[in-house]
C-alpha atoms as a PDB file:
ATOM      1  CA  UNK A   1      53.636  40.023 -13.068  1.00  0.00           C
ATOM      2  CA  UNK A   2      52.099  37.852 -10.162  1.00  0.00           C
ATOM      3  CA  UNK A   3      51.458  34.212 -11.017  1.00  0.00           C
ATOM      4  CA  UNK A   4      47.811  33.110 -12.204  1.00  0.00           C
ATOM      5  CA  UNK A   5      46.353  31.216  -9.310  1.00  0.00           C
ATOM      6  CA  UNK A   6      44.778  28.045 -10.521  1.00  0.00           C
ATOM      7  CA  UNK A   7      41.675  29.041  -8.551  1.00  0.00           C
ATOM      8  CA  UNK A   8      41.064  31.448 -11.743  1.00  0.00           C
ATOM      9  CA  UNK A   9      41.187  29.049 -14.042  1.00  0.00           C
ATOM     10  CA  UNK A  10      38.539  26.180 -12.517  1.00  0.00           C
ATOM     11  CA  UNK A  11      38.689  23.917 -15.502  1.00  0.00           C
ATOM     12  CA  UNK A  12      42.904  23.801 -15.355  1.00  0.00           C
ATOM     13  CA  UNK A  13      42.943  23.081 -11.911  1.00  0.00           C
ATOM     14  CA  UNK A  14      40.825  20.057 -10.989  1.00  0.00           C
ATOM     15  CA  UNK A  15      42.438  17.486  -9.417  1.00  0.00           C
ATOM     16  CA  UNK A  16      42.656  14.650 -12.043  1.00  0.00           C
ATOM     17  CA  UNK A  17      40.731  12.399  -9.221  1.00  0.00           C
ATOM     18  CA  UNK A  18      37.652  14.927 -10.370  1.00  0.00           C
ATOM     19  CA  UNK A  19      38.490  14.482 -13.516  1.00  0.00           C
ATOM     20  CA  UNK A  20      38.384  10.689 -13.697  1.00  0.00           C
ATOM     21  CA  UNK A  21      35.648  10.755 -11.761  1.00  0.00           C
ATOM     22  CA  UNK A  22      32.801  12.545 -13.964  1.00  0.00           C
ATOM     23  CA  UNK A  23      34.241  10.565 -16.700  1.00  0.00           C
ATOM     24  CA  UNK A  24      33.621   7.397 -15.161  1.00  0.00           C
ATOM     25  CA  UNK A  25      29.999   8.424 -14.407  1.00  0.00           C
ATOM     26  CA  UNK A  26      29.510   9.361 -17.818  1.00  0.00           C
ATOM     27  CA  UNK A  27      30.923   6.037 -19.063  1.00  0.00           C
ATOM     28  CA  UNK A  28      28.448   4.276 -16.684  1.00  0.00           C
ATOM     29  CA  UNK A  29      25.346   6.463 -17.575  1.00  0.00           C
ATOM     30  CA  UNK A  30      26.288   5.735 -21.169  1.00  0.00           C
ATOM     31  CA  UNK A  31      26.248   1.965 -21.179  1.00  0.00           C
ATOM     32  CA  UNK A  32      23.576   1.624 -18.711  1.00  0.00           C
ATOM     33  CA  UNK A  33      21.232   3.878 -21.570  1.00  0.00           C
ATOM     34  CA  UNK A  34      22.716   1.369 -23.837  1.00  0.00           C
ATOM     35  CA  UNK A  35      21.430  -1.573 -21.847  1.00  0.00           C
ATOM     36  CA  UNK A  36      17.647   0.222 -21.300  1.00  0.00           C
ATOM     37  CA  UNK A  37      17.789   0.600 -25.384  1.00  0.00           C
ATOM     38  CA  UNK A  38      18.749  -3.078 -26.160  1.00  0.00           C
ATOM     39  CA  UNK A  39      14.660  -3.851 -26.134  1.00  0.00           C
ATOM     40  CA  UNK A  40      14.096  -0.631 -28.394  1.00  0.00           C
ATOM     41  CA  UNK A  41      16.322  -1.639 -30.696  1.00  0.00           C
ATOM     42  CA  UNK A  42      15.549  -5.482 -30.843  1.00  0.00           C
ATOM     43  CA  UNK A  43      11.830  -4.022 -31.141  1.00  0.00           C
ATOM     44  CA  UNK A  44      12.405  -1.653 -34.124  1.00  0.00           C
ATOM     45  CA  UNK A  45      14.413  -4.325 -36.334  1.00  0.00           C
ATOM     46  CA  UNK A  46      11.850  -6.909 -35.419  1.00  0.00           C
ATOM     47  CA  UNK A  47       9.226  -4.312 -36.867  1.00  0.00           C
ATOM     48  CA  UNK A  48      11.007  -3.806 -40.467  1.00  0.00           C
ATOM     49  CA  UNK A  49      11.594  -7.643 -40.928  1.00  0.00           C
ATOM     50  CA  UNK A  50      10.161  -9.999 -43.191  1.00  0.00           C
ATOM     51  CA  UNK A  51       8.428 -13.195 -41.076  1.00  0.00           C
ATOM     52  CA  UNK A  52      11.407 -15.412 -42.932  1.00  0.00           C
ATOM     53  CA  UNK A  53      13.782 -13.508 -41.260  1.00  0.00           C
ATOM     54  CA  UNK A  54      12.468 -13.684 -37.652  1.00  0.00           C
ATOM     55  CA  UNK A  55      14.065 -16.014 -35.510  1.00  0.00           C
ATOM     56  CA  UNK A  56      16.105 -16.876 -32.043  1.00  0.00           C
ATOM     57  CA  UNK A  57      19.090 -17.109 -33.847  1.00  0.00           C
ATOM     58  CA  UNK A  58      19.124 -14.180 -35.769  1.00  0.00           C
ATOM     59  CA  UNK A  59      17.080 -11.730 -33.454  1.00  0.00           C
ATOM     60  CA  UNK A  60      19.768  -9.298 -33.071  1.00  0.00           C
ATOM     61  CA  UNK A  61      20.597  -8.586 -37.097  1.00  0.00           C
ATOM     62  CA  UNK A  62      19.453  -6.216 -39.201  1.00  0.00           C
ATOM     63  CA  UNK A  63      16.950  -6.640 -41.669  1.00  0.00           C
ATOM     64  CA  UNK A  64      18.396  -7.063 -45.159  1.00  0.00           C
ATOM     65  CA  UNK A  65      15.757  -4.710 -46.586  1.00  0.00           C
ATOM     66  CA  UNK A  66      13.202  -2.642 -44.653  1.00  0.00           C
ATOM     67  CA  UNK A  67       9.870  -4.056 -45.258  1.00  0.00           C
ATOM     68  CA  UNK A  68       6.566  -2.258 -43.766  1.00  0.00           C
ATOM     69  CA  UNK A  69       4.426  -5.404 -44.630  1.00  0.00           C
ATOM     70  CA  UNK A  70       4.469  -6.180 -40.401  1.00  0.00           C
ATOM     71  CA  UNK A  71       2.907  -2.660 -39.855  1.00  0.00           C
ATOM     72  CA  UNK A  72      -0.018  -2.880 -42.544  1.00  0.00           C
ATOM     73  CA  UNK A  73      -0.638  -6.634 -41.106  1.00  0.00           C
ATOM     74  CA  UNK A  74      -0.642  -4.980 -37.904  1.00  0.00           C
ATOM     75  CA  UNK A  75      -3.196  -1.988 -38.584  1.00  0.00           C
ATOM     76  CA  UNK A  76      -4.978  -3.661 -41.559  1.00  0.00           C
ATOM     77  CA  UNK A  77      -4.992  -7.498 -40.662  1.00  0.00           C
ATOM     78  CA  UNK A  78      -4.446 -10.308 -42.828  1.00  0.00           C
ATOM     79  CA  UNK A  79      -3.313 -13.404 -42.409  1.00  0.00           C
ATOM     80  CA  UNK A  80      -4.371 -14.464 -39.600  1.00  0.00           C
ATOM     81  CA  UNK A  81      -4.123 -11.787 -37.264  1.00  0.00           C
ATOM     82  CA  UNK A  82      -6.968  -9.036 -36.524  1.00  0.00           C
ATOM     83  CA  UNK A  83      -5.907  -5.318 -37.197  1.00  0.00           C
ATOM     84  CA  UNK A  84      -6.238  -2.551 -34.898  1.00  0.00           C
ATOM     85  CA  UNK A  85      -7.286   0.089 -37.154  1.00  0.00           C
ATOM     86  CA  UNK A  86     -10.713   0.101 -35.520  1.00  0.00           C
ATOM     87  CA  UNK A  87      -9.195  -0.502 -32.003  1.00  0.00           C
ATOM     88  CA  UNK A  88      -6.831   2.521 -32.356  1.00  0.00           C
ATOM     89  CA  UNK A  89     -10.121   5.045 -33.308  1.00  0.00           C
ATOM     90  CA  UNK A  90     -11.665   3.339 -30.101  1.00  0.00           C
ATOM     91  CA  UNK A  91      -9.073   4.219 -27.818  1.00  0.00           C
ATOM     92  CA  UNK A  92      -9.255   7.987 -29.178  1.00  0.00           C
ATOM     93  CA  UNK A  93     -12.631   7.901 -28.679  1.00  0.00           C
ATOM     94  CA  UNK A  94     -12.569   6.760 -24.672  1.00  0.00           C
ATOM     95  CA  UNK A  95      -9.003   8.428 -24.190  1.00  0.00           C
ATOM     96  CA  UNK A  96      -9.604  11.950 -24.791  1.00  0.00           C
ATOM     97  CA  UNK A  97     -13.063  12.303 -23.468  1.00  0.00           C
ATOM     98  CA  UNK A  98     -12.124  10.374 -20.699  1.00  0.00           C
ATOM     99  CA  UNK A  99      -8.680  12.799 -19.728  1.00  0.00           C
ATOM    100  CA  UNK A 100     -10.358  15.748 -20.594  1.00  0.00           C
ATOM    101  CA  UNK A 101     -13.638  15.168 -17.636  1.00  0.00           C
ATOM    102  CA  UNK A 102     -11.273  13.631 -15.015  1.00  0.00           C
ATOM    103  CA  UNK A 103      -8.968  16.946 -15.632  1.00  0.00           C
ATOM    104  CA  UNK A 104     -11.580  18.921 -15.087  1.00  0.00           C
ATOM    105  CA  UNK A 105     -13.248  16.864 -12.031  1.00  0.00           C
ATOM    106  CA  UNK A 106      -9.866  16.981 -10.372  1.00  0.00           C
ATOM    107  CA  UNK A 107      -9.148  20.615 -11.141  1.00  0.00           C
ATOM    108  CA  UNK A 108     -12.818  21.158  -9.263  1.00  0.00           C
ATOM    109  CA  UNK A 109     -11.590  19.164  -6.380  1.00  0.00           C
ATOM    110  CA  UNK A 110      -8.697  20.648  -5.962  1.00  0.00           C
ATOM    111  CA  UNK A 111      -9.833  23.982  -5.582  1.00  0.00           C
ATOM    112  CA  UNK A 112     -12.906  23.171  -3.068  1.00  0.00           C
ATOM    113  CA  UNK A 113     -10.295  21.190  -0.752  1.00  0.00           C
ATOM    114  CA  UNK A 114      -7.662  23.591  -0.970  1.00  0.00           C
ATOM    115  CA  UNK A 115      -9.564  27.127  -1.082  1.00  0.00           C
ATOM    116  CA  UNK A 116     -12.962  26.301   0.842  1.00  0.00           C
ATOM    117  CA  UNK A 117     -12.185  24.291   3.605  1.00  0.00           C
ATOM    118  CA  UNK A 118     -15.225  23.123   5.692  1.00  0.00           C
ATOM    119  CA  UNK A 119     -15.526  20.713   8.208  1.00  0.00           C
ATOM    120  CA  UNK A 120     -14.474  17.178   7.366  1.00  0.00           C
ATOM    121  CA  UNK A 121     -12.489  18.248   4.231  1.00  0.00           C
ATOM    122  CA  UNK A 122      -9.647  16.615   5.186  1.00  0.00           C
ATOM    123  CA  UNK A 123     -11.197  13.367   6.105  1.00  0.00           C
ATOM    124  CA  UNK A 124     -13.333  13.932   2.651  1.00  0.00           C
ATOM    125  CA  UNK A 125      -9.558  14.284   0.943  1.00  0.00           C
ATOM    126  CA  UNK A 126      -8.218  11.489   3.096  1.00  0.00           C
ATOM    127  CA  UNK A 127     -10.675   8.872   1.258  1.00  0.00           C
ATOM    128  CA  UNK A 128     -10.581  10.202  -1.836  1.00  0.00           C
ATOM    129  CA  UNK A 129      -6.920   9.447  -2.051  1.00  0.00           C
ATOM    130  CA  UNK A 130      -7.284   6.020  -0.462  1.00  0.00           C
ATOM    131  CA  UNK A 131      -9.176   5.300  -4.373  1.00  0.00           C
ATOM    132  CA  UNK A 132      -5.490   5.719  -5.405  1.00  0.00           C
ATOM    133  CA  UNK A 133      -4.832   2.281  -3.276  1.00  0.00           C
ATOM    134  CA  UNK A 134      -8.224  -0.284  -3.842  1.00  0.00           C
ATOM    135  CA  UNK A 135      -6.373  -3.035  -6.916  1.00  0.00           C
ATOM    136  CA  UNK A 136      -8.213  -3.229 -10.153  1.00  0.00           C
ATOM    137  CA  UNK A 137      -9.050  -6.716  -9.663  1.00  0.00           C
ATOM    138  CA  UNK A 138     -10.623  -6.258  -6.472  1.00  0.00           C
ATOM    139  CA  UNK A 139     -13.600  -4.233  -7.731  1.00  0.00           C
ATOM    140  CA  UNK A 140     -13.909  -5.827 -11.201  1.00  0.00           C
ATOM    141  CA  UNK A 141     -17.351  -7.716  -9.813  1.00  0.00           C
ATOM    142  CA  UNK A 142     -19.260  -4.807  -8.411  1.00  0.00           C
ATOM    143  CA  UNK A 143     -17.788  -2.635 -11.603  1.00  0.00           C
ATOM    144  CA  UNK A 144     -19.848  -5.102 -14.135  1.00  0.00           C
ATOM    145  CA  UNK A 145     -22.789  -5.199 -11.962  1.00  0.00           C
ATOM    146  CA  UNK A 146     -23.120  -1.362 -11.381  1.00  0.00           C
ATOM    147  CA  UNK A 147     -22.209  -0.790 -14.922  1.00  0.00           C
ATOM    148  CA  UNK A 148     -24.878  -3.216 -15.963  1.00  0.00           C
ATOM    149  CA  UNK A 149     -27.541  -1.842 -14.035  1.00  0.00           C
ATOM    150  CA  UNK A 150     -27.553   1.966 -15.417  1.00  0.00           C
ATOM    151  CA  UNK A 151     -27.197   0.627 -19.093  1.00  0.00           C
ATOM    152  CA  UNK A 152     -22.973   1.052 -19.788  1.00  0.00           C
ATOM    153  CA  UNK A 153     -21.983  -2.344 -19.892  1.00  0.00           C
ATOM    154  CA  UNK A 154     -20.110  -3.499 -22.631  1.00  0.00           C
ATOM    155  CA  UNK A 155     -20.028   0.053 -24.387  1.00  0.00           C
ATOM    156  CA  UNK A 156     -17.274   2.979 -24.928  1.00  0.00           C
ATOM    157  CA  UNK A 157     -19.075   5.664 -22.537  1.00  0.00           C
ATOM    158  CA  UNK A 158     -19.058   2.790 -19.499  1.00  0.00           C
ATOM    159  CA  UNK A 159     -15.391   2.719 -20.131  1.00  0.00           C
ATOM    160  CA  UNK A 160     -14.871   6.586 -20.188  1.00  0.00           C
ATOM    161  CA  UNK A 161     -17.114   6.590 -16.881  1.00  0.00           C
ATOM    162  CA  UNK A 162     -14.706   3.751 -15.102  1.00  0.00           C
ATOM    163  CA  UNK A 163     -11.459   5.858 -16.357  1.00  0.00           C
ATOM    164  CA  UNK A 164     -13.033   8.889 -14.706  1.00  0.00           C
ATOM    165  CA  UNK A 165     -13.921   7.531 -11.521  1.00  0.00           C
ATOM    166  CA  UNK A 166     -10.713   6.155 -11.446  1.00  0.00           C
ATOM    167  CA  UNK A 167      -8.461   8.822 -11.949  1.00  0.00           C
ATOM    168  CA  UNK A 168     -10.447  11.395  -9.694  1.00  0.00           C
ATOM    169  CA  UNK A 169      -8.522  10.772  -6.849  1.00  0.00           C
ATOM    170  CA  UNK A 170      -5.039  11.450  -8.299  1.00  0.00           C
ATOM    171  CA  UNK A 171      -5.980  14.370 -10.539  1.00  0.00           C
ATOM    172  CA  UNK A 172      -7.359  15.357  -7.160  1.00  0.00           C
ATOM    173  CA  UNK A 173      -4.015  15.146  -5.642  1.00  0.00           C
ATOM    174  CA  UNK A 174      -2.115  16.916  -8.155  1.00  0.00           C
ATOM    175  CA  UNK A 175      -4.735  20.016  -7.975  1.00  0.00           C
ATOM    176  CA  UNK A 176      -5.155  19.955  -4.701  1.00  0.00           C
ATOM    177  CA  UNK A 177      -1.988  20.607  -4.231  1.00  0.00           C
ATOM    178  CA  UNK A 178      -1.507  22.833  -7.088  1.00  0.00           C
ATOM    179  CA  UNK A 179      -3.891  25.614  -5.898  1.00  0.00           C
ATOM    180  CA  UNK A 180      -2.451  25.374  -2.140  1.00  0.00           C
ATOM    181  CA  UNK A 181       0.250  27.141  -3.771  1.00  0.00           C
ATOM    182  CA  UNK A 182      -1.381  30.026  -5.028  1.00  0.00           C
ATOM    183  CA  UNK A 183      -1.902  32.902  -2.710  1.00  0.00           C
ATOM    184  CA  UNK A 184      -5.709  32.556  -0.869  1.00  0.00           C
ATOM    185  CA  UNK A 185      -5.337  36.744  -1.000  1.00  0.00           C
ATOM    186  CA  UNK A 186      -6.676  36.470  -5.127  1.00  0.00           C
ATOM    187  CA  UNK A 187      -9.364  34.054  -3.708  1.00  0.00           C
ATOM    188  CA  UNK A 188     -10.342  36.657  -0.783  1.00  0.00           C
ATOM    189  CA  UNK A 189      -9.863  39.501  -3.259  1.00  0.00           C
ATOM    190  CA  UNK A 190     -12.807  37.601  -5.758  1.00  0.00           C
ATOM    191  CA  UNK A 191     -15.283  37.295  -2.820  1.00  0.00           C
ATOM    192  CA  UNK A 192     -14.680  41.318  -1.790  1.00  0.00           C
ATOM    193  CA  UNK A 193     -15.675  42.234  -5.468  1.00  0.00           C
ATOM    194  CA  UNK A 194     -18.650  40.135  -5.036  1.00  0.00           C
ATOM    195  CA  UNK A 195     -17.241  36.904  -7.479  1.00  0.00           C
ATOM    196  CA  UNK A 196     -19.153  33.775  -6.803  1.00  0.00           C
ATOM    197  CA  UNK A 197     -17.566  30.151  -5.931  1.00  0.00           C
ATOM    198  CA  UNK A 198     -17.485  29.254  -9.939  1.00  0.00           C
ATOM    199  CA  UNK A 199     -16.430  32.756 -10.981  1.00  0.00           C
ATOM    200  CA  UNK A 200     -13.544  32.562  -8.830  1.00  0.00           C
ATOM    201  CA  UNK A 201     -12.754  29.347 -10.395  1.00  0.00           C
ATOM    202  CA  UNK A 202     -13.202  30.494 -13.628  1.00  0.00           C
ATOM    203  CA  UNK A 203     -11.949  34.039 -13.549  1.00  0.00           C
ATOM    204  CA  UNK A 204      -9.061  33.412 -10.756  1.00  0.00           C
ATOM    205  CA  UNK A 205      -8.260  29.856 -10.841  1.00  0.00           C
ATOM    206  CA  UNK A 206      -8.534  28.146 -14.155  1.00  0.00           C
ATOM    207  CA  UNK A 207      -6.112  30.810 -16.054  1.00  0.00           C
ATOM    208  CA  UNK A 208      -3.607  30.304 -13.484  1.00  0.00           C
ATOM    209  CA  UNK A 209      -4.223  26.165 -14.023  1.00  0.00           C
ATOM    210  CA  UNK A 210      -2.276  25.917 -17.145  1.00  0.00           C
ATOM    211  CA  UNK A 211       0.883  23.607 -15.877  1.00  0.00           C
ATOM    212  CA  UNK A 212      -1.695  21.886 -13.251  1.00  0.00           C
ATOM    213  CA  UNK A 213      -3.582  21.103 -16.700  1.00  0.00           C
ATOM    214  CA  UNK A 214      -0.752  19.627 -18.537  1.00  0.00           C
ATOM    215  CA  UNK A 215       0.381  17.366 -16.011  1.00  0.00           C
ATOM    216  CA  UNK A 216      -2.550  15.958 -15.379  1.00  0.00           C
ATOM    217  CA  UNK A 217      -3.710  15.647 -18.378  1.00  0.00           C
ATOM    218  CA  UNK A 218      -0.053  13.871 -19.982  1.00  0.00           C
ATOM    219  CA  UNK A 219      -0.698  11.788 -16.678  1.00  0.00           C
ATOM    220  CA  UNK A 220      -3.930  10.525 -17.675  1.00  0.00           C
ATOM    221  CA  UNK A 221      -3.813   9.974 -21.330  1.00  0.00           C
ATOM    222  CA  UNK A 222      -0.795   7.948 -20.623  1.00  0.00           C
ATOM    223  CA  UNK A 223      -2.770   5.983 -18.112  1.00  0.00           C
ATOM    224  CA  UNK A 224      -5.958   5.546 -20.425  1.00  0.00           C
ATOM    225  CA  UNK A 225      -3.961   4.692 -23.348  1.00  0.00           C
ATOM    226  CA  UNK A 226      -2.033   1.862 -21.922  1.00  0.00           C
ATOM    227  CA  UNK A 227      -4.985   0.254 -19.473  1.00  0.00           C
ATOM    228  CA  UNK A 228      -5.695  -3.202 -20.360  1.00  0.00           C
ATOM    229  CA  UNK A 229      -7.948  -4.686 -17.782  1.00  0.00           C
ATOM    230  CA  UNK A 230     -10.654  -2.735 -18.228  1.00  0.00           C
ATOM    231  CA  UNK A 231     -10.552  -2.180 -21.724  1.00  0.00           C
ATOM    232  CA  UNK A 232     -10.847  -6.333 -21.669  1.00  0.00           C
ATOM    233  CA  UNK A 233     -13.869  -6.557 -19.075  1.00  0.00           C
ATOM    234  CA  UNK A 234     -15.912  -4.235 -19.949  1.00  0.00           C
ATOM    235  CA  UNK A 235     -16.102  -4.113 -23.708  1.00  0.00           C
ATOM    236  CA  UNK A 236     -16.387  -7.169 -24.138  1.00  0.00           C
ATOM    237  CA  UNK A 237     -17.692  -6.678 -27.911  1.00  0.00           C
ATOM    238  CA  UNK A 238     -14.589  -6.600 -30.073  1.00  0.00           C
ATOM    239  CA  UNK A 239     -15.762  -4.102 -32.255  1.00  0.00           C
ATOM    240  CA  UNK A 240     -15.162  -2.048 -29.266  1.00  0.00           C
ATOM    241  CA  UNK A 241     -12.061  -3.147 -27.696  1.00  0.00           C
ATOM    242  CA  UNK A 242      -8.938  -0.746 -27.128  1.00  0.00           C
ATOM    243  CA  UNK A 243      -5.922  -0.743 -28.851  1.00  0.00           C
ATOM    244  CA  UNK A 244      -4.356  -2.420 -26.110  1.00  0.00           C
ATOM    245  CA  UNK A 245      -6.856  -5.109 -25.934  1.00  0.00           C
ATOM    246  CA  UNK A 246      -6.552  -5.551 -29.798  1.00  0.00           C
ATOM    247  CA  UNK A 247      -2.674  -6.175 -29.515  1.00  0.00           C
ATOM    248  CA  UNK A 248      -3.160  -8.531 -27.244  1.00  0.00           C
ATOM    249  CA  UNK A 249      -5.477 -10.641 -29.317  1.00  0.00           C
ATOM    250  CA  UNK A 250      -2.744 -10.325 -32.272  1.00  0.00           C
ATOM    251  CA  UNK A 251      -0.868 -13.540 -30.379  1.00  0.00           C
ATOM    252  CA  UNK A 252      -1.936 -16.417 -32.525  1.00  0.00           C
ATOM    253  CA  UNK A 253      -2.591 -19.535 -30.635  1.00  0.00           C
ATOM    254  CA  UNK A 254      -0.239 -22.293 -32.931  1.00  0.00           C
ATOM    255  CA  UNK A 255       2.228 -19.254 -33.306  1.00  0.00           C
ATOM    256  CA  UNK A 256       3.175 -15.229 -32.946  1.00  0.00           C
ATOM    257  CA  UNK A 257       4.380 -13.175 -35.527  1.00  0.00           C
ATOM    258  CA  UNK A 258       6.587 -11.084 -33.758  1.00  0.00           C
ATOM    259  CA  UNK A 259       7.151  -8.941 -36.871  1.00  0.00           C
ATOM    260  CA  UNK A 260       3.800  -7.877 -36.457  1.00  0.00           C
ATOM    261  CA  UNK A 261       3.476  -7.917 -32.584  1.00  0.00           C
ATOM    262  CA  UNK A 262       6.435  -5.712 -33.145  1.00  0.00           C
ATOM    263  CA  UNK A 263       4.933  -3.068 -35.539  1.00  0.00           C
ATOM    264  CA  UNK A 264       1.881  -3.586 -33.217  1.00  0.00           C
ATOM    265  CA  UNK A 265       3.547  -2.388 -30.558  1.00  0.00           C
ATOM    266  CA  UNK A 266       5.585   0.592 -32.062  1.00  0.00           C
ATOM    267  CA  UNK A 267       1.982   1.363 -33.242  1.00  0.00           C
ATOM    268  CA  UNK A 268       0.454   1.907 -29.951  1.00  0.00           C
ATOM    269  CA  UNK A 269       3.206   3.280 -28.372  1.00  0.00           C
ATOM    270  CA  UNK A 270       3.277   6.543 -30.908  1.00  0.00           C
ATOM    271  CA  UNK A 271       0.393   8.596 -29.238  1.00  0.00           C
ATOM    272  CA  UNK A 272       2.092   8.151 -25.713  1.00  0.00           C
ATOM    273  CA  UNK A 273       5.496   8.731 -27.560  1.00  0.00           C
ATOM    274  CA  UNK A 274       4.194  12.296 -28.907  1.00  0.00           C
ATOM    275  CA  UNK A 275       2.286  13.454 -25.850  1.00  0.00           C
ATOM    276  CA  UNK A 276       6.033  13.217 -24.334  1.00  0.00           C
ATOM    277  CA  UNK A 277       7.805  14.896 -27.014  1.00  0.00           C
ATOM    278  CA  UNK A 278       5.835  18.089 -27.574  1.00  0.00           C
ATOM    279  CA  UNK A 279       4.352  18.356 -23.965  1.00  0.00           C
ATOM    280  CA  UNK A 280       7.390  16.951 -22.013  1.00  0.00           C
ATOM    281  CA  UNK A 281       9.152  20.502 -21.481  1.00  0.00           C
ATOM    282  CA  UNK A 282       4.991  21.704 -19.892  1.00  0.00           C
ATOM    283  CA  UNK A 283       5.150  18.290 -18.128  1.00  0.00           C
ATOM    284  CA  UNK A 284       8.334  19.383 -15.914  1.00  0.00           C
ATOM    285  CA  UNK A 285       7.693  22.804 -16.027  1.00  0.00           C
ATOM    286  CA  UNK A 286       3.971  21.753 -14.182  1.00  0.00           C
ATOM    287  CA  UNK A 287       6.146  19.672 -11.441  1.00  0.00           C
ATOM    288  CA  UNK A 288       8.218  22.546 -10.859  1.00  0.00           C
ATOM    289  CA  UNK A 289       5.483  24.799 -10.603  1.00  0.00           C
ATOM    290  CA  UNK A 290       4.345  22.396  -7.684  1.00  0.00           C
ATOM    291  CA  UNK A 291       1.608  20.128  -9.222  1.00  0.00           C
ATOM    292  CA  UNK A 292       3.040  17.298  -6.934  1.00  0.00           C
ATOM    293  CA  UNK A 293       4.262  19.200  -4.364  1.00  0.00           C
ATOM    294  CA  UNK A 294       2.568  18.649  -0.511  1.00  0.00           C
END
């Protein structure tokens, strides 16, 4: 009988340098997750501790009983700190309106720049992206001023409005580019049957729009929901601050709970947290599909 090469059996015959290698890598990748999760960790057992037990010196044990007393502080109030119960319902109310118009303003966009060009659409697509680029801070004056004058100052839809304006150009972006990948032919095909400009959207375009859809819209809830500056300027009423806004305020001026910053935290993070989890697998399928592709 001839002798098995090692070539047909690949696992056998790496060279131990290979080997040694990959495991290396692994051991890296392993303790450098370890050293991202230290903060997780530190925030989790800061969450389930009593206030008595908070402290410099004992910051890294373990609670010695789990205690959910920092999360109704933290949703509820009491004791000196303000909950965010009313905050959170806030943020749900500007969030999802807000995500839901800019998706569709973007996914409108897209298709005019990619599927009807006309003259000056690139220079028209050239300074919408160049909103991407102009700092919050910069246009926090005029913002107040215009908001002010049409009667959306200090109220939930002038927040929804600035989160829309704002996030045009980059759900712009992602669409744009999104449609240049499907074929014009189903476009040219809709205007031989006789299909209008919106029932080529809607027929043609919006049931192919499903990963564009997800990414954007994962993109801008996560945006919306984590904001700060705005959510501070322009509702200035705190009846009608964000979530974000509200855990802010939590910070005491003589001192901070961190048990209940903590649970504060953990709080707001959740949405965010579950947008990932169930609509992660959508989010990379959308990339792939070439949502940021150009």
């Amino acid at each position: 009988m001839s002798a098995i090469s090692p070539a047909a059996h690949p696992v056998h015959g790496k060279p131990l340098r290979q080997r040694l290698s990959r495991a290396l890598l692994y051991a890296v990748m392993i303790a450098l997750a370890l050293w991202f999760l230290l903060p997780v960790y530190l925030l989790l057992i800061t969450a389930f501790k009593d206030f008595s037990e908070v402290s410099l010196s004992r910051m890294w044990d373990l609670p010695t009983r789990l205690s959910l007393e920092s999360f109704d502080r933290a949703w509820n109030g009491g004791q000196g700190t303000t909950g965010m119960r009313g905050s959170f319902l806030n943020s749900v109310l500007v969030v999802v309106p807000a995500t839901v118009i800019s998706c569709l303003l973007g996914s409108m966009n897209g298709y005019v720049l990619s599927k009807w060009k006309f003259r000056g659409s690139e220079t028209l697509f050239t300074l919408i992206l160049f909103g991407m680029f102009i700092p919050y801070q910069s246009i926090l004056v005029p913002l107040v001023m215009v908001l002010s004058a049409i009667g959306l100052y200090a109220s939930l839809p002038g927040l929804i409005l600035t989160h829309v304006v704002y996030g045009i150009p980059i759900t712009t972006l992602i669409f744009r580019n999104y449609y240049a990948n499907v074929p014009t032919e189903l476009v040219e095909a809709g205007q031989i049957d006789g299909a209008g400009f919106f029932s080529i959207y809607r027929r043609i375009l919006l049931p192919l729009s499903a990963p564009g859809f997800v990414v954007v819209a994962i993109w801008q809830f996560t945006s919306i929901w984590n904001e700060f500056l705005f959510g501070l300027i322009i509702t200035n009423d705190p009846r009608l601050r964000p979530v974000t806004v509200a855990l802010q305020n939590m910070s005491g001026s003589q001192f901070t709970q961190w048990n209940v910053q903590m649970a504060g935290a953990l709080i707001v993070a959740v949405p965010t947290l579950l947008v990932y989890i169930f609509l992660g697998r959508y989010f990379l399928r959308g990339l792939l599909a070439g949502s940021l592709k150009g």
